[in-house]
N, C-alpha and C. Protein backbone atom coordinates (compact mmCIF):
# COMPACT_ATOMS: atom_id res chain seq x y z
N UNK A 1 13.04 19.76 6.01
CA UNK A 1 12.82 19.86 4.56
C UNK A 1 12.89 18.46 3.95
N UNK A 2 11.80 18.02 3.08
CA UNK A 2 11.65 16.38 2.53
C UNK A 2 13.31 16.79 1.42
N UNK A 3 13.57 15.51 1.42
CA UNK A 3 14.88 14.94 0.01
C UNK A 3 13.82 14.61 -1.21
N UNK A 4 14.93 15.30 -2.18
CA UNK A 4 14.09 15.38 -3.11
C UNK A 4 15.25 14.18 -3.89
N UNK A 5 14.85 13.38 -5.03
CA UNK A 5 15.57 12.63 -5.73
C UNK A 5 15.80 12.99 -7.28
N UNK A 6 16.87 13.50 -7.92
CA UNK A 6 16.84 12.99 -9.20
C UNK A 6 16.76 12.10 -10.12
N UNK A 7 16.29 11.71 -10.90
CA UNK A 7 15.99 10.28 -11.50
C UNK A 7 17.58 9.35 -11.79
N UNK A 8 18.57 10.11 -12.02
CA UNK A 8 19.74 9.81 -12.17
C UNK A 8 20.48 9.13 -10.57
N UNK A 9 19.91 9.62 -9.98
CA UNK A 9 20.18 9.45 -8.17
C UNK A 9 19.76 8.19 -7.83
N UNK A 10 18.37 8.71 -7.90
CA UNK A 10 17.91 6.71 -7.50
C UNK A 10 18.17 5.52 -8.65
N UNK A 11 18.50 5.67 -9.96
CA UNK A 11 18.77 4.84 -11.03
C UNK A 11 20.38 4.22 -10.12
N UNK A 12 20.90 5.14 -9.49
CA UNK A 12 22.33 5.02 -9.14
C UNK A 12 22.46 3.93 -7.67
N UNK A 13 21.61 3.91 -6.91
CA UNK A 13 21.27 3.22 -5.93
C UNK A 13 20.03 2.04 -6.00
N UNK A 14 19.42 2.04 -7.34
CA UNK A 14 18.48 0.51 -7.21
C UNK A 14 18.94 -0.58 -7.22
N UNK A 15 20.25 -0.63 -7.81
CA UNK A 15 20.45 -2.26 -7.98
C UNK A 15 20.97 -2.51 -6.11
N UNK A 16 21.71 -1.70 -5.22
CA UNK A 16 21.73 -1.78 -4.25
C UNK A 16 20.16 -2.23 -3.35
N UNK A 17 19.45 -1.47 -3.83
CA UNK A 17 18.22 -1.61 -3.08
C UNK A 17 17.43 -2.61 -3.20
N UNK A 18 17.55 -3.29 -4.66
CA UNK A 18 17.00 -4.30 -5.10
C UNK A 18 17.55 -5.23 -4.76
N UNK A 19 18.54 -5.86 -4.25
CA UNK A 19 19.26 -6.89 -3.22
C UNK A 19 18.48 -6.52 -2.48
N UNK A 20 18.46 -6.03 -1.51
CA UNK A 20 17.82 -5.47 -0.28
C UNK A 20 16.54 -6.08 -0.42
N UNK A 21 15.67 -5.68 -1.06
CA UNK A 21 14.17 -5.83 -1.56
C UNK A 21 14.23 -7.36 -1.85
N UNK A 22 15.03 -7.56 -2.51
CA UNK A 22 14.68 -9.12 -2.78
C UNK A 22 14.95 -10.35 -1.44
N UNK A 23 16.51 -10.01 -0.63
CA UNK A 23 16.27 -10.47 0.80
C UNK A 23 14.69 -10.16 1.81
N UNK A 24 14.52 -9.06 1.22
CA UNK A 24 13.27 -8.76 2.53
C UNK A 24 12.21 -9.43 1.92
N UNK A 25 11.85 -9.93 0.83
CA UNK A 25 10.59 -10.21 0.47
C UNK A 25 10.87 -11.66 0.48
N UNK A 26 12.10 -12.33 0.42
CA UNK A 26 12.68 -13.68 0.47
C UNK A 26 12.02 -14.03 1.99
N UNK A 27 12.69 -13.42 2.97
CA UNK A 27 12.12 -13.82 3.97
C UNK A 27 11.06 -13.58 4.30
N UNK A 28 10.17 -12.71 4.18
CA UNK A 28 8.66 -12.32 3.95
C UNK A 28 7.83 -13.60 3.56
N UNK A 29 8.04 -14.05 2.60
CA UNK A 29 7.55 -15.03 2.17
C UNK A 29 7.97 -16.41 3.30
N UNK A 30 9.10 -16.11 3.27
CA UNK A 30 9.01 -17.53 4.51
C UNK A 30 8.49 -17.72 5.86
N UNK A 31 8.51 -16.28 6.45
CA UNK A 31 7.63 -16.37 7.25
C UNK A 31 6.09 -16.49 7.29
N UNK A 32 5.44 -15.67 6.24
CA UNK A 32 3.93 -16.06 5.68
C UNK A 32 3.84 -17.55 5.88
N UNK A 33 5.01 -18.64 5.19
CA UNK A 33 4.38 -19.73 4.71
C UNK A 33 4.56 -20.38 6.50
N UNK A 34 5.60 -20.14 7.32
CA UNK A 34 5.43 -20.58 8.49
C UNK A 34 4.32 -20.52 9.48
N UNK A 35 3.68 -19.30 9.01
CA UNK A 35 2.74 -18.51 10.08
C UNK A 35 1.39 -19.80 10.30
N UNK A 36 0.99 -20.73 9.43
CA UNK A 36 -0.50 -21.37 9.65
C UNK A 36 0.45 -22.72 10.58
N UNK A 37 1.94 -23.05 10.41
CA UNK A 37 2.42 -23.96 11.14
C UNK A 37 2.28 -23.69 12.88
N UNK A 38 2.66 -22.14 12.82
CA UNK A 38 3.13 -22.14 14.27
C UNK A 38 1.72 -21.08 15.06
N UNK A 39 0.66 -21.09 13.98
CA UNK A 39 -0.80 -20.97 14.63
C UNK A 39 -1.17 -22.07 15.58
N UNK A 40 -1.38 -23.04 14.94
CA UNK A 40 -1.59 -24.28 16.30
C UNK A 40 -0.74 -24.14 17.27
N UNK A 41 0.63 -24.00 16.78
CA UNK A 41 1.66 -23.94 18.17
C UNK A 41 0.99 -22.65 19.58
N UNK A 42 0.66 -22.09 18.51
CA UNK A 42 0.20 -21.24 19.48
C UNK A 42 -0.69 -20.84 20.05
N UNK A 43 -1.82 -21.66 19.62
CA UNK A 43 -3.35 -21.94 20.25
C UNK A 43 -3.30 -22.62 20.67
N UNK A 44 -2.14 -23.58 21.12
CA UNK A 44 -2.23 -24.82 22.05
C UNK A 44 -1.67 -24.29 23.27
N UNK A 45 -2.39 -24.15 24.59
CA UNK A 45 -2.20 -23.31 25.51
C UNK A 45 -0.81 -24.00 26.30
N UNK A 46 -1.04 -25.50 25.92
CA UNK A 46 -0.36 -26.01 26.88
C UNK A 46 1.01 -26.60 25.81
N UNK A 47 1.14 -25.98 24.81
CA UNK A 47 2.49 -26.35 24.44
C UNK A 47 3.18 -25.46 24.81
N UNK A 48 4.92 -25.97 24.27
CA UNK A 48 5.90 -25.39 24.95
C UNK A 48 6.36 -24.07 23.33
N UNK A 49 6.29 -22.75 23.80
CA UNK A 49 6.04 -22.21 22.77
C UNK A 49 7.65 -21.83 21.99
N UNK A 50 8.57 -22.04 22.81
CA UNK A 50 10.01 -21.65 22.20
C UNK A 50 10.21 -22.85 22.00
N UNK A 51 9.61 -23.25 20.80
CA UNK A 51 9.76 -24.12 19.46
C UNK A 51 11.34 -23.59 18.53
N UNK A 52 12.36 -24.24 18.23
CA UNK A 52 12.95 -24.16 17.03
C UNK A 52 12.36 -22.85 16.09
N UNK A 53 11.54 -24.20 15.59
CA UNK A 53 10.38 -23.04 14.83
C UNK A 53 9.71 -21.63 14.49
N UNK A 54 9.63 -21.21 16.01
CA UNK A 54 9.12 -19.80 16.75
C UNK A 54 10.41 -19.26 16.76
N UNK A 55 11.29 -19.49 17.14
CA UNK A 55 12.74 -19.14 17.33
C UNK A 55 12.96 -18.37 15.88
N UNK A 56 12.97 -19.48 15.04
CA UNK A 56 13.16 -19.00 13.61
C UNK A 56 12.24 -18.17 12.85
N UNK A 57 11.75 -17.86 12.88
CA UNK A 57 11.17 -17.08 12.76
C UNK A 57 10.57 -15.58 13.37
N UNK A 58 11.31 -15.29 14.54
CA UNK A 58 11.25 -14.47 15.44
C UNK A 58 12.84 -13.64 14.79
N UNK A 59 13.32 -14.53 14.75
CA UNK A 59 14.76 -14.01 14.02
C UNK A 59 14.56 -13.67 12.37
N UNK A 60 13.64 -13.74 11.55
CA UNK A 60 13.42 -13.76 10.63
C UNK A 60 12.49 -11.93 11.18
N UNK A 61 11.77 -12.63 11.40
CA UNK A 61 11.06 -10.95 12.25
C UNK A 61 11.98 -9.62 12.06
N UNK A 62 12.97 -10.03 13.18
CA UNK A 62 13.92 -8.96 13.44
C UNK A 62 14.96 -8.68 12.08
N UNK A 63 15.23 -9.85 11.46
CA UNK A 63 16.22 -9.41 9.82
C UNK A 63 14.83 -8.79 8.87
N UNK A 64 13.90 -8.98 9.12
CA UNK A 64 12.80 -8.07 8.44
C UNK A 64 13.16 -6.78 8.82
N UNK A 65 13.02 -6.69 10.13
CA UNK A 65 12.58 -5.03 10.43
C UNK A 65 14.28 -4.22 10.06
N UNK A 66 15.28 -5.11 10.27
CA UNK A 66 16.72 -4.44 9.78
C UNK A 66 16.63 -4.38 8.23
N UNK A 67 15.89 -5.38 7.52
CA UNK A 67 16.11 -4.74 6.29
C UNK A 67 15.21 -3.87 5.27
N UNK A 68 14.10 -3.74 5.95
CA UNK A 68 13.36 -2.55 6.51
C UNK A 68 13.51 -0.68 6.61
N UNK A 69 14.46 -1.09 7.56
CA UNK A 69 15.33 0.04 8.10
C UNK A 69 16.29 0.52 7.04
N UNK A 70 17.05 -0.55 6.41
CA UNK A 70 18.11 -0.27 5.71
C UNK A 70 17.88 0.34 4.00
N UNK A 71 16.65 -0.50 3.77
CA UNK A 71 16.37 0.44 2.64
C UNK A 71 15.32 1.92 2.57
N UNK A 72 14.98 1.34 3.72
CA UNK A 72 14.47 3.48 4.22
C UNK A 72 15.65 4.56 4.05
N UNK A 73 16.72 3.72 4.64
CA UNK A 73 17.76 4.63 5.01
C UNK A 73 18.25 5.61 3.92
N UNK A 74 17.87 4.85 3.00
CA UNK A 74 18.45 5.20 0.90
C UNK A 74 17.56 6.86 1.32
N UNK A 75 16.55 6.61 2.07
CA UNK A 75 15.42 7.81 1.66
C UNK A 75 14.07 7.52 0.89
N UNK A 76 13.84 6.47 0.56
CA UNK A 76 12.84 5.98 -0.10
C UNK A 76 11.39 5.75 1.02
N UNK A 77 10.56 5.45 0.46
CA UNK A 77 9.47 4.84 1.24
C UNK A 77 8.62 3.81 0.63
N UNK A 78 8.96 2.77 1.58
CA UNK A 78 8.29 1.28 0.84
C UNK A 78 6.77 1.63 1.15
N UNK A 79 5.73 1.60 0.11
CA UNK A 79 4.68 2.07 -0.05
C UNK A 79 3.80 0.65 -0.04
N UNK A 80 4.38 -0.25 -0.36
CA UNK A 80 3.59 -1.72 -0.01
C UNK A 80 4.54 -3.04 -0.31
N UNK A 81 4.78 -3.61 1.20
CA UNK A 81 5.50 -4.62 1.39
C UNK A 81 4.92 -5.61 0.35
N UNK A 82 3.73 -5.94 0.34
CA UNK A 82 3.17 -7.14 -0.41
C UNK A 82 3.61 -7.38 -1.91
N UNK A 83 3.86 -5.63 -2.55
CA UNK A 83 3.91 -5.37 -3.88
C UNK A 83 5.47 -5.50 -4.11
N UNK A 84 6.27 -4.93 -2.91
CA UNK A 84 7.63 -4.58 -3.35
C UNK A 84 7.50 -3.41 -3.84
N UNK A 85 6.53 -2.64 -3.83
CA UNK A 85 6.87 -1.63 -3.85
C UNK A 85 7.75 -0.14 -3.16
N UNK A 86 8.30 0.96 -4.21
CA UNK A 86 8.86 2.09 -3.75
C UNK A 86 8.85 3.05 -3.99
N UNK A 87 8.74 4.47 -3.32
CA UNK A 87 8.41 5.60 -3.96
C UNK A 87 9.87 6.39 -3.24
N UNK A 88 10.36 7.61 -4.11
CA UNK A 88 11.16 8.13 -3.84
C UNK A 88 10.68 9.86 -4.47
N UNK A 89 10.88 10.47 -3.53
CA UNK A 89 9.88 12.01 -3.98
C UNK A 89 11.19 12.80 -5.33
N UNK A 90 10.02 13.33 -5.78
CA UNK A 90 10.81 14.26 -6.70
C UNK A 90 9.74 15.35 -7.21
N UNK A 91 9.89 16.12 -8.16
CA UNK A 91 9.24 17.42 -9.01
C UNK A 91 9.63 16.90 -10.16
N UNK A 92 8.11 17.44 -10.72
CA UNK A 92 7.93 17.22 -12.34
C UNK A 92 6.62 18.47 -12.56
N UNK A 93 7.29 19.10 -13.13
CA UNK A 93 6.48 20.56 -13.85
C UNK A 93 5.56 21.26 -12.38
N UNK A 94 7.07 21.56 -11.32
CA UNK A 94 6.94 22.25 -10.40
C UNK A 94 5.99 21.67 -9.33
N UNK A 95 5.55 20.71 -9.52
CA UNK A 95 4.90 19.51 -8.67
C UNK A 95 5.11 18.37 -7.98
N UNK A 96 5.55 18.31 -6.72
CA UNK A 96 5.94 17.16 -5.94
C UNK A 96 5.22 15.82 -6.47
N UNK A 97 6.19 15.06 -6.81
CA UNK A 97 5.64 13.41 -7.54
C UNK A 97 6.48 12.01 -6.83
N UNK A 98 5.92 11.20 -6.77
CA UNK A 98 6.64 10.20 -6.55
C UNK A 98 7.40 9.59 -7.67
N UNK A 99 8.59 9.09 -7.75
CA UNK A 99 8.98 8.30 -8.38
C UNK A 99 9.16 6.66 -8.27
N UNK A 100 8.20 5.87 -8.89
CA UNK A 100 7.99 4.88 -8.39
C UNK A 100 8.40 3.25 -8.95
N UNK A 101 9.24 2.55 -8.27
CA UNK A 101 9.60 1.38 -8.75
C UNK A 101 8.96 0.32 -7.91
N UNK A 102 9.19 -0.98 -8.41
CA UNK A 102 8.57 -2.05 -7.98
C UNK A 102 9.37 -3.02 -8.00
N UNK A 103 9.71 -4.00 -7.10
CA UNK A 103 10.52 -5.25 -6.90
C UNK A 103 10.27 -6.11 -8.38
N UNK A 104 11.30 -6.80 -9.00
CA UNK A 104 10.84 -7.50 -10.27
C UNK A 104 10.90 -6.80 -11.67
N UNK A 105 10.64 -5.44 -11.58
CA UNK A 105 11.30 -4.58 -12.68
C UNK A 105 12.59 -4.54 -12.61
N UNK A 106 13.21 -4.06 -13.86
CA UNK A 106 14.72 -3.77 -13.92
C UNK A 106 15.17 -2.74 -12.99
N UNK A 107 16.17 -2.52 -12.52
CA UNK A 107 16.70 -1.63 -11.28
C UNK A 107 16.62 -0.51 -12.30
N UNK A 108 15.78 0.18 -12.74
CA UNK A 108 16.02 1.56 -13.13
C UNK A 108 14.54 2.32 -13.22
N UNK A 109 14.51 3.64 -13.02
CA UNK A 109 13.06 4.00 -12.86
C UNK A 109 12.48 4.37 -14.38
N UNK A 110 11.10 4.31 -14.34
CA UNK A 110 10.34 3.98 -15.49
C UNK A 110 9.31 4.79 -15.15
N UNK A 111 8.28 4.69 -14.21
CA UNK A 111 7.69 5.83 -13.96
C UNK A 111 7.35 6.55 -13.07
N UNK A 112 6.75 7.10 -12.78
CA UNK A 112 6.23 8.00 -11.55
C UNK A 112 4.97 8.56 -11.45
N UNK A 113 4.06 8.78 -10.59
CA UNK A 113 3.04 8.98 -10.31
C UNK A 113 2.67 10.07 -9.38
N UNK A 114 1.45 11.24 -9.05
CA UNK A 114 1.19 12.15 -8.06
C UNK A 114 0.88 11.68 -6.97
N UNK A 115 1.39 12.49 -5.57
CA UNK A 115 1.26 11.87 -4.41
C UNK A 115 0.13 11.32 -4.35
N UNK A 116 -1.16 11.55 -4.75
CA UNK A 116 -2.37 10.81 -4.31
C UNK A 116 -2.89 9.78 -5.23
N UNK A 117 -2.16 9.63 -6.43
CA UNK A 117 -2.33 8.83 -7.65
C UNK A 117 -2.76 7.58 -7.13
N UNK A 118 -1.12 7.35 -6.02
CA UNK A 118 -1.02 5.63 -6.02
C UNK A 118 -0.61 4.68 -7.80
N UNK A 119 -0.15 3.53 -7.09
CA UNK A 119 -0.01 2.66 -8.32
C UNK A 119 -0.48 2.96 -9.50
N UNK A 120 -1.98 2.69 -9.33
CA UNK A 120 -2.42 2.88 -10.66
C UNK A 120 -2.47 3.85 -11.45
N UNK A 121 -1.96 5.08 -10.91
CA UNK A 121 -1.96 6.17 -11.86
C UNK A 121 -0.91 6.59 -12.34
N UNK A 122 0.42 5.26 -12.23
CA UNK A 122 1.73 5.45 -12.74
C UNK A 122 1.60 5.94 -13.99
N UNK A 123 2.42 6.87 -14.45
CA UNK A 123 2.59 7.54 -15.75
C UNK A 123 4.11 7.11 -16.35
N UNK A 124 4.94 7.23 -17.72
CA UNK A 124 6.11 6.60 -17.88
C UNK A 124 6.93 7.53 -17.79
N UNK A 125 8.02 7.57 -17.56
CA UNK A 125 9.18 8.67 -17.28
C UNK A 125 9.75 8.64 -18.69
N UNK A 126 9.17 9.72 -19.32
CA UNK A 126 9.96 9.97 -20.69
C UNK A 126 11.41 10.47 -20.91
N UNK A 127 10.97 11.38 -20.15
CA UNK A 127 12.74 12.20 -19.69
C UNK A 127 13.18 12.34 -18.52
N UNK A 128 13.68 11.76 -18.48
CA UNK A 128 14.40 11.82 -17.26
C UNK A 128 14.89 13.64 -16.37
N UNK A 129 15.27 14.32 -17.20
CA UNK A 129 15.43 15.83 -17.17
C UNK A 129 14.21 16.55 -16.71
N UNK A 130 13.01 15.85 -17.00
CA UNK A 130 11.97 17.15 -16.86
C UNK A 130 11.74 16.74 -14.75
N UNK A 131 12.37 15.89 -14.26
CA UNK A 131 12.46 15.64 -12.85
C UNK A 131 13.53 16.58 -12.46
N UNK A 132 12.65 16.85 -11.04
CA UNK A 132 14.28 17.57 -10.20
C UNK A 132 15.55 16.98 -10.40
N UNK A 133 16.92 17.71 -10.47
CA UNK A 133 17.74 17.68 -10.50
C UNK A 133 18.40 18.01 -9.01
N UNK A 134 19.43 17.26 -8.91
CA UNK A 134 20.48 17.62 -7.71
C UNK A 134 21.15 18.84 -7.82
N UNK A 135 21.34 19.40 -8.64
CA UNK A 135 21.72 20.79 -8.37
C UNK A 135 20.71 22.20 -8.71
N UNK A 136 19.47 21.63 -8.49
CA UNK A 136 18.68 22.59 -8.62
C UNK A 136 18.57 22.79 -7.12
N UNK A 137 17.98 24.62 -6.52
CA UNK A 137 17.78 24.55 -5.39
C UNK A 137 16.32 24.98 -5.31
């Protein structure tokens, strides 16, 4: 059975997640900017490829995929690394919806959108109430 979120639920866990999000996209970015350095390294057949460099970033790799992991774990689903984006499922007028935040907004949710919407068809979360609730079954 999917977890469903109340808007009060995930408001309660973003600023957690948003650390999270902001380490993962911190290093995200540093590896992007490494990646055209250690291209030559690695089209050069005859260099020695456990570079510093490669090292660091191999370890950057792996604190990606742990922090990755760790904000899945909340229950969410990062819907696009590039964006920072996040969706966390819920109901709104008996209809499965995403509730959707983005890295760089304030840690609190604002709107939400239908599973097939995507981004652009974010709508604003007026009330918070008309979303599933945790003690609804």
């Amino acid at each position: 059975m999917p977890r469903y979120f109340s808007v009060a639920e995930v408001n309660k866990i973003l600023p957690e997640i948003a650390e999270l999000m902001k380490d993962l996209l911190t290093r995200r970015g540093k590896v992007a900017s490494q990646m055209n350095d250690l291209k030559a390294v690695i089209s050069d057949r005859f260099s020695n490829t456990g570079s510093a460099q490669a090292s660091s970033v191999v370890q950057d790799f792996i604190a990606i995929e742990r922090l990755i992991e760790q904000v899945e774990a909340y229950g969410c689903s990062i819907k696009n690394l590039n964006a920072g984006t996040l969706d966390f499922l819920s109901q709104f007028e008996g209809q499965d919806v995403w509730l959707c935040w983005r890295y760089g907004e304030k840690p609190e949710l604002q709107h939400f959108h239908g599973l097939t919407d995507g981004f652009q068809g974010r709508r604003p979360i007026i009330d918070p109430t008309d979303f599933w609730m945790e003690d609804d079954d």
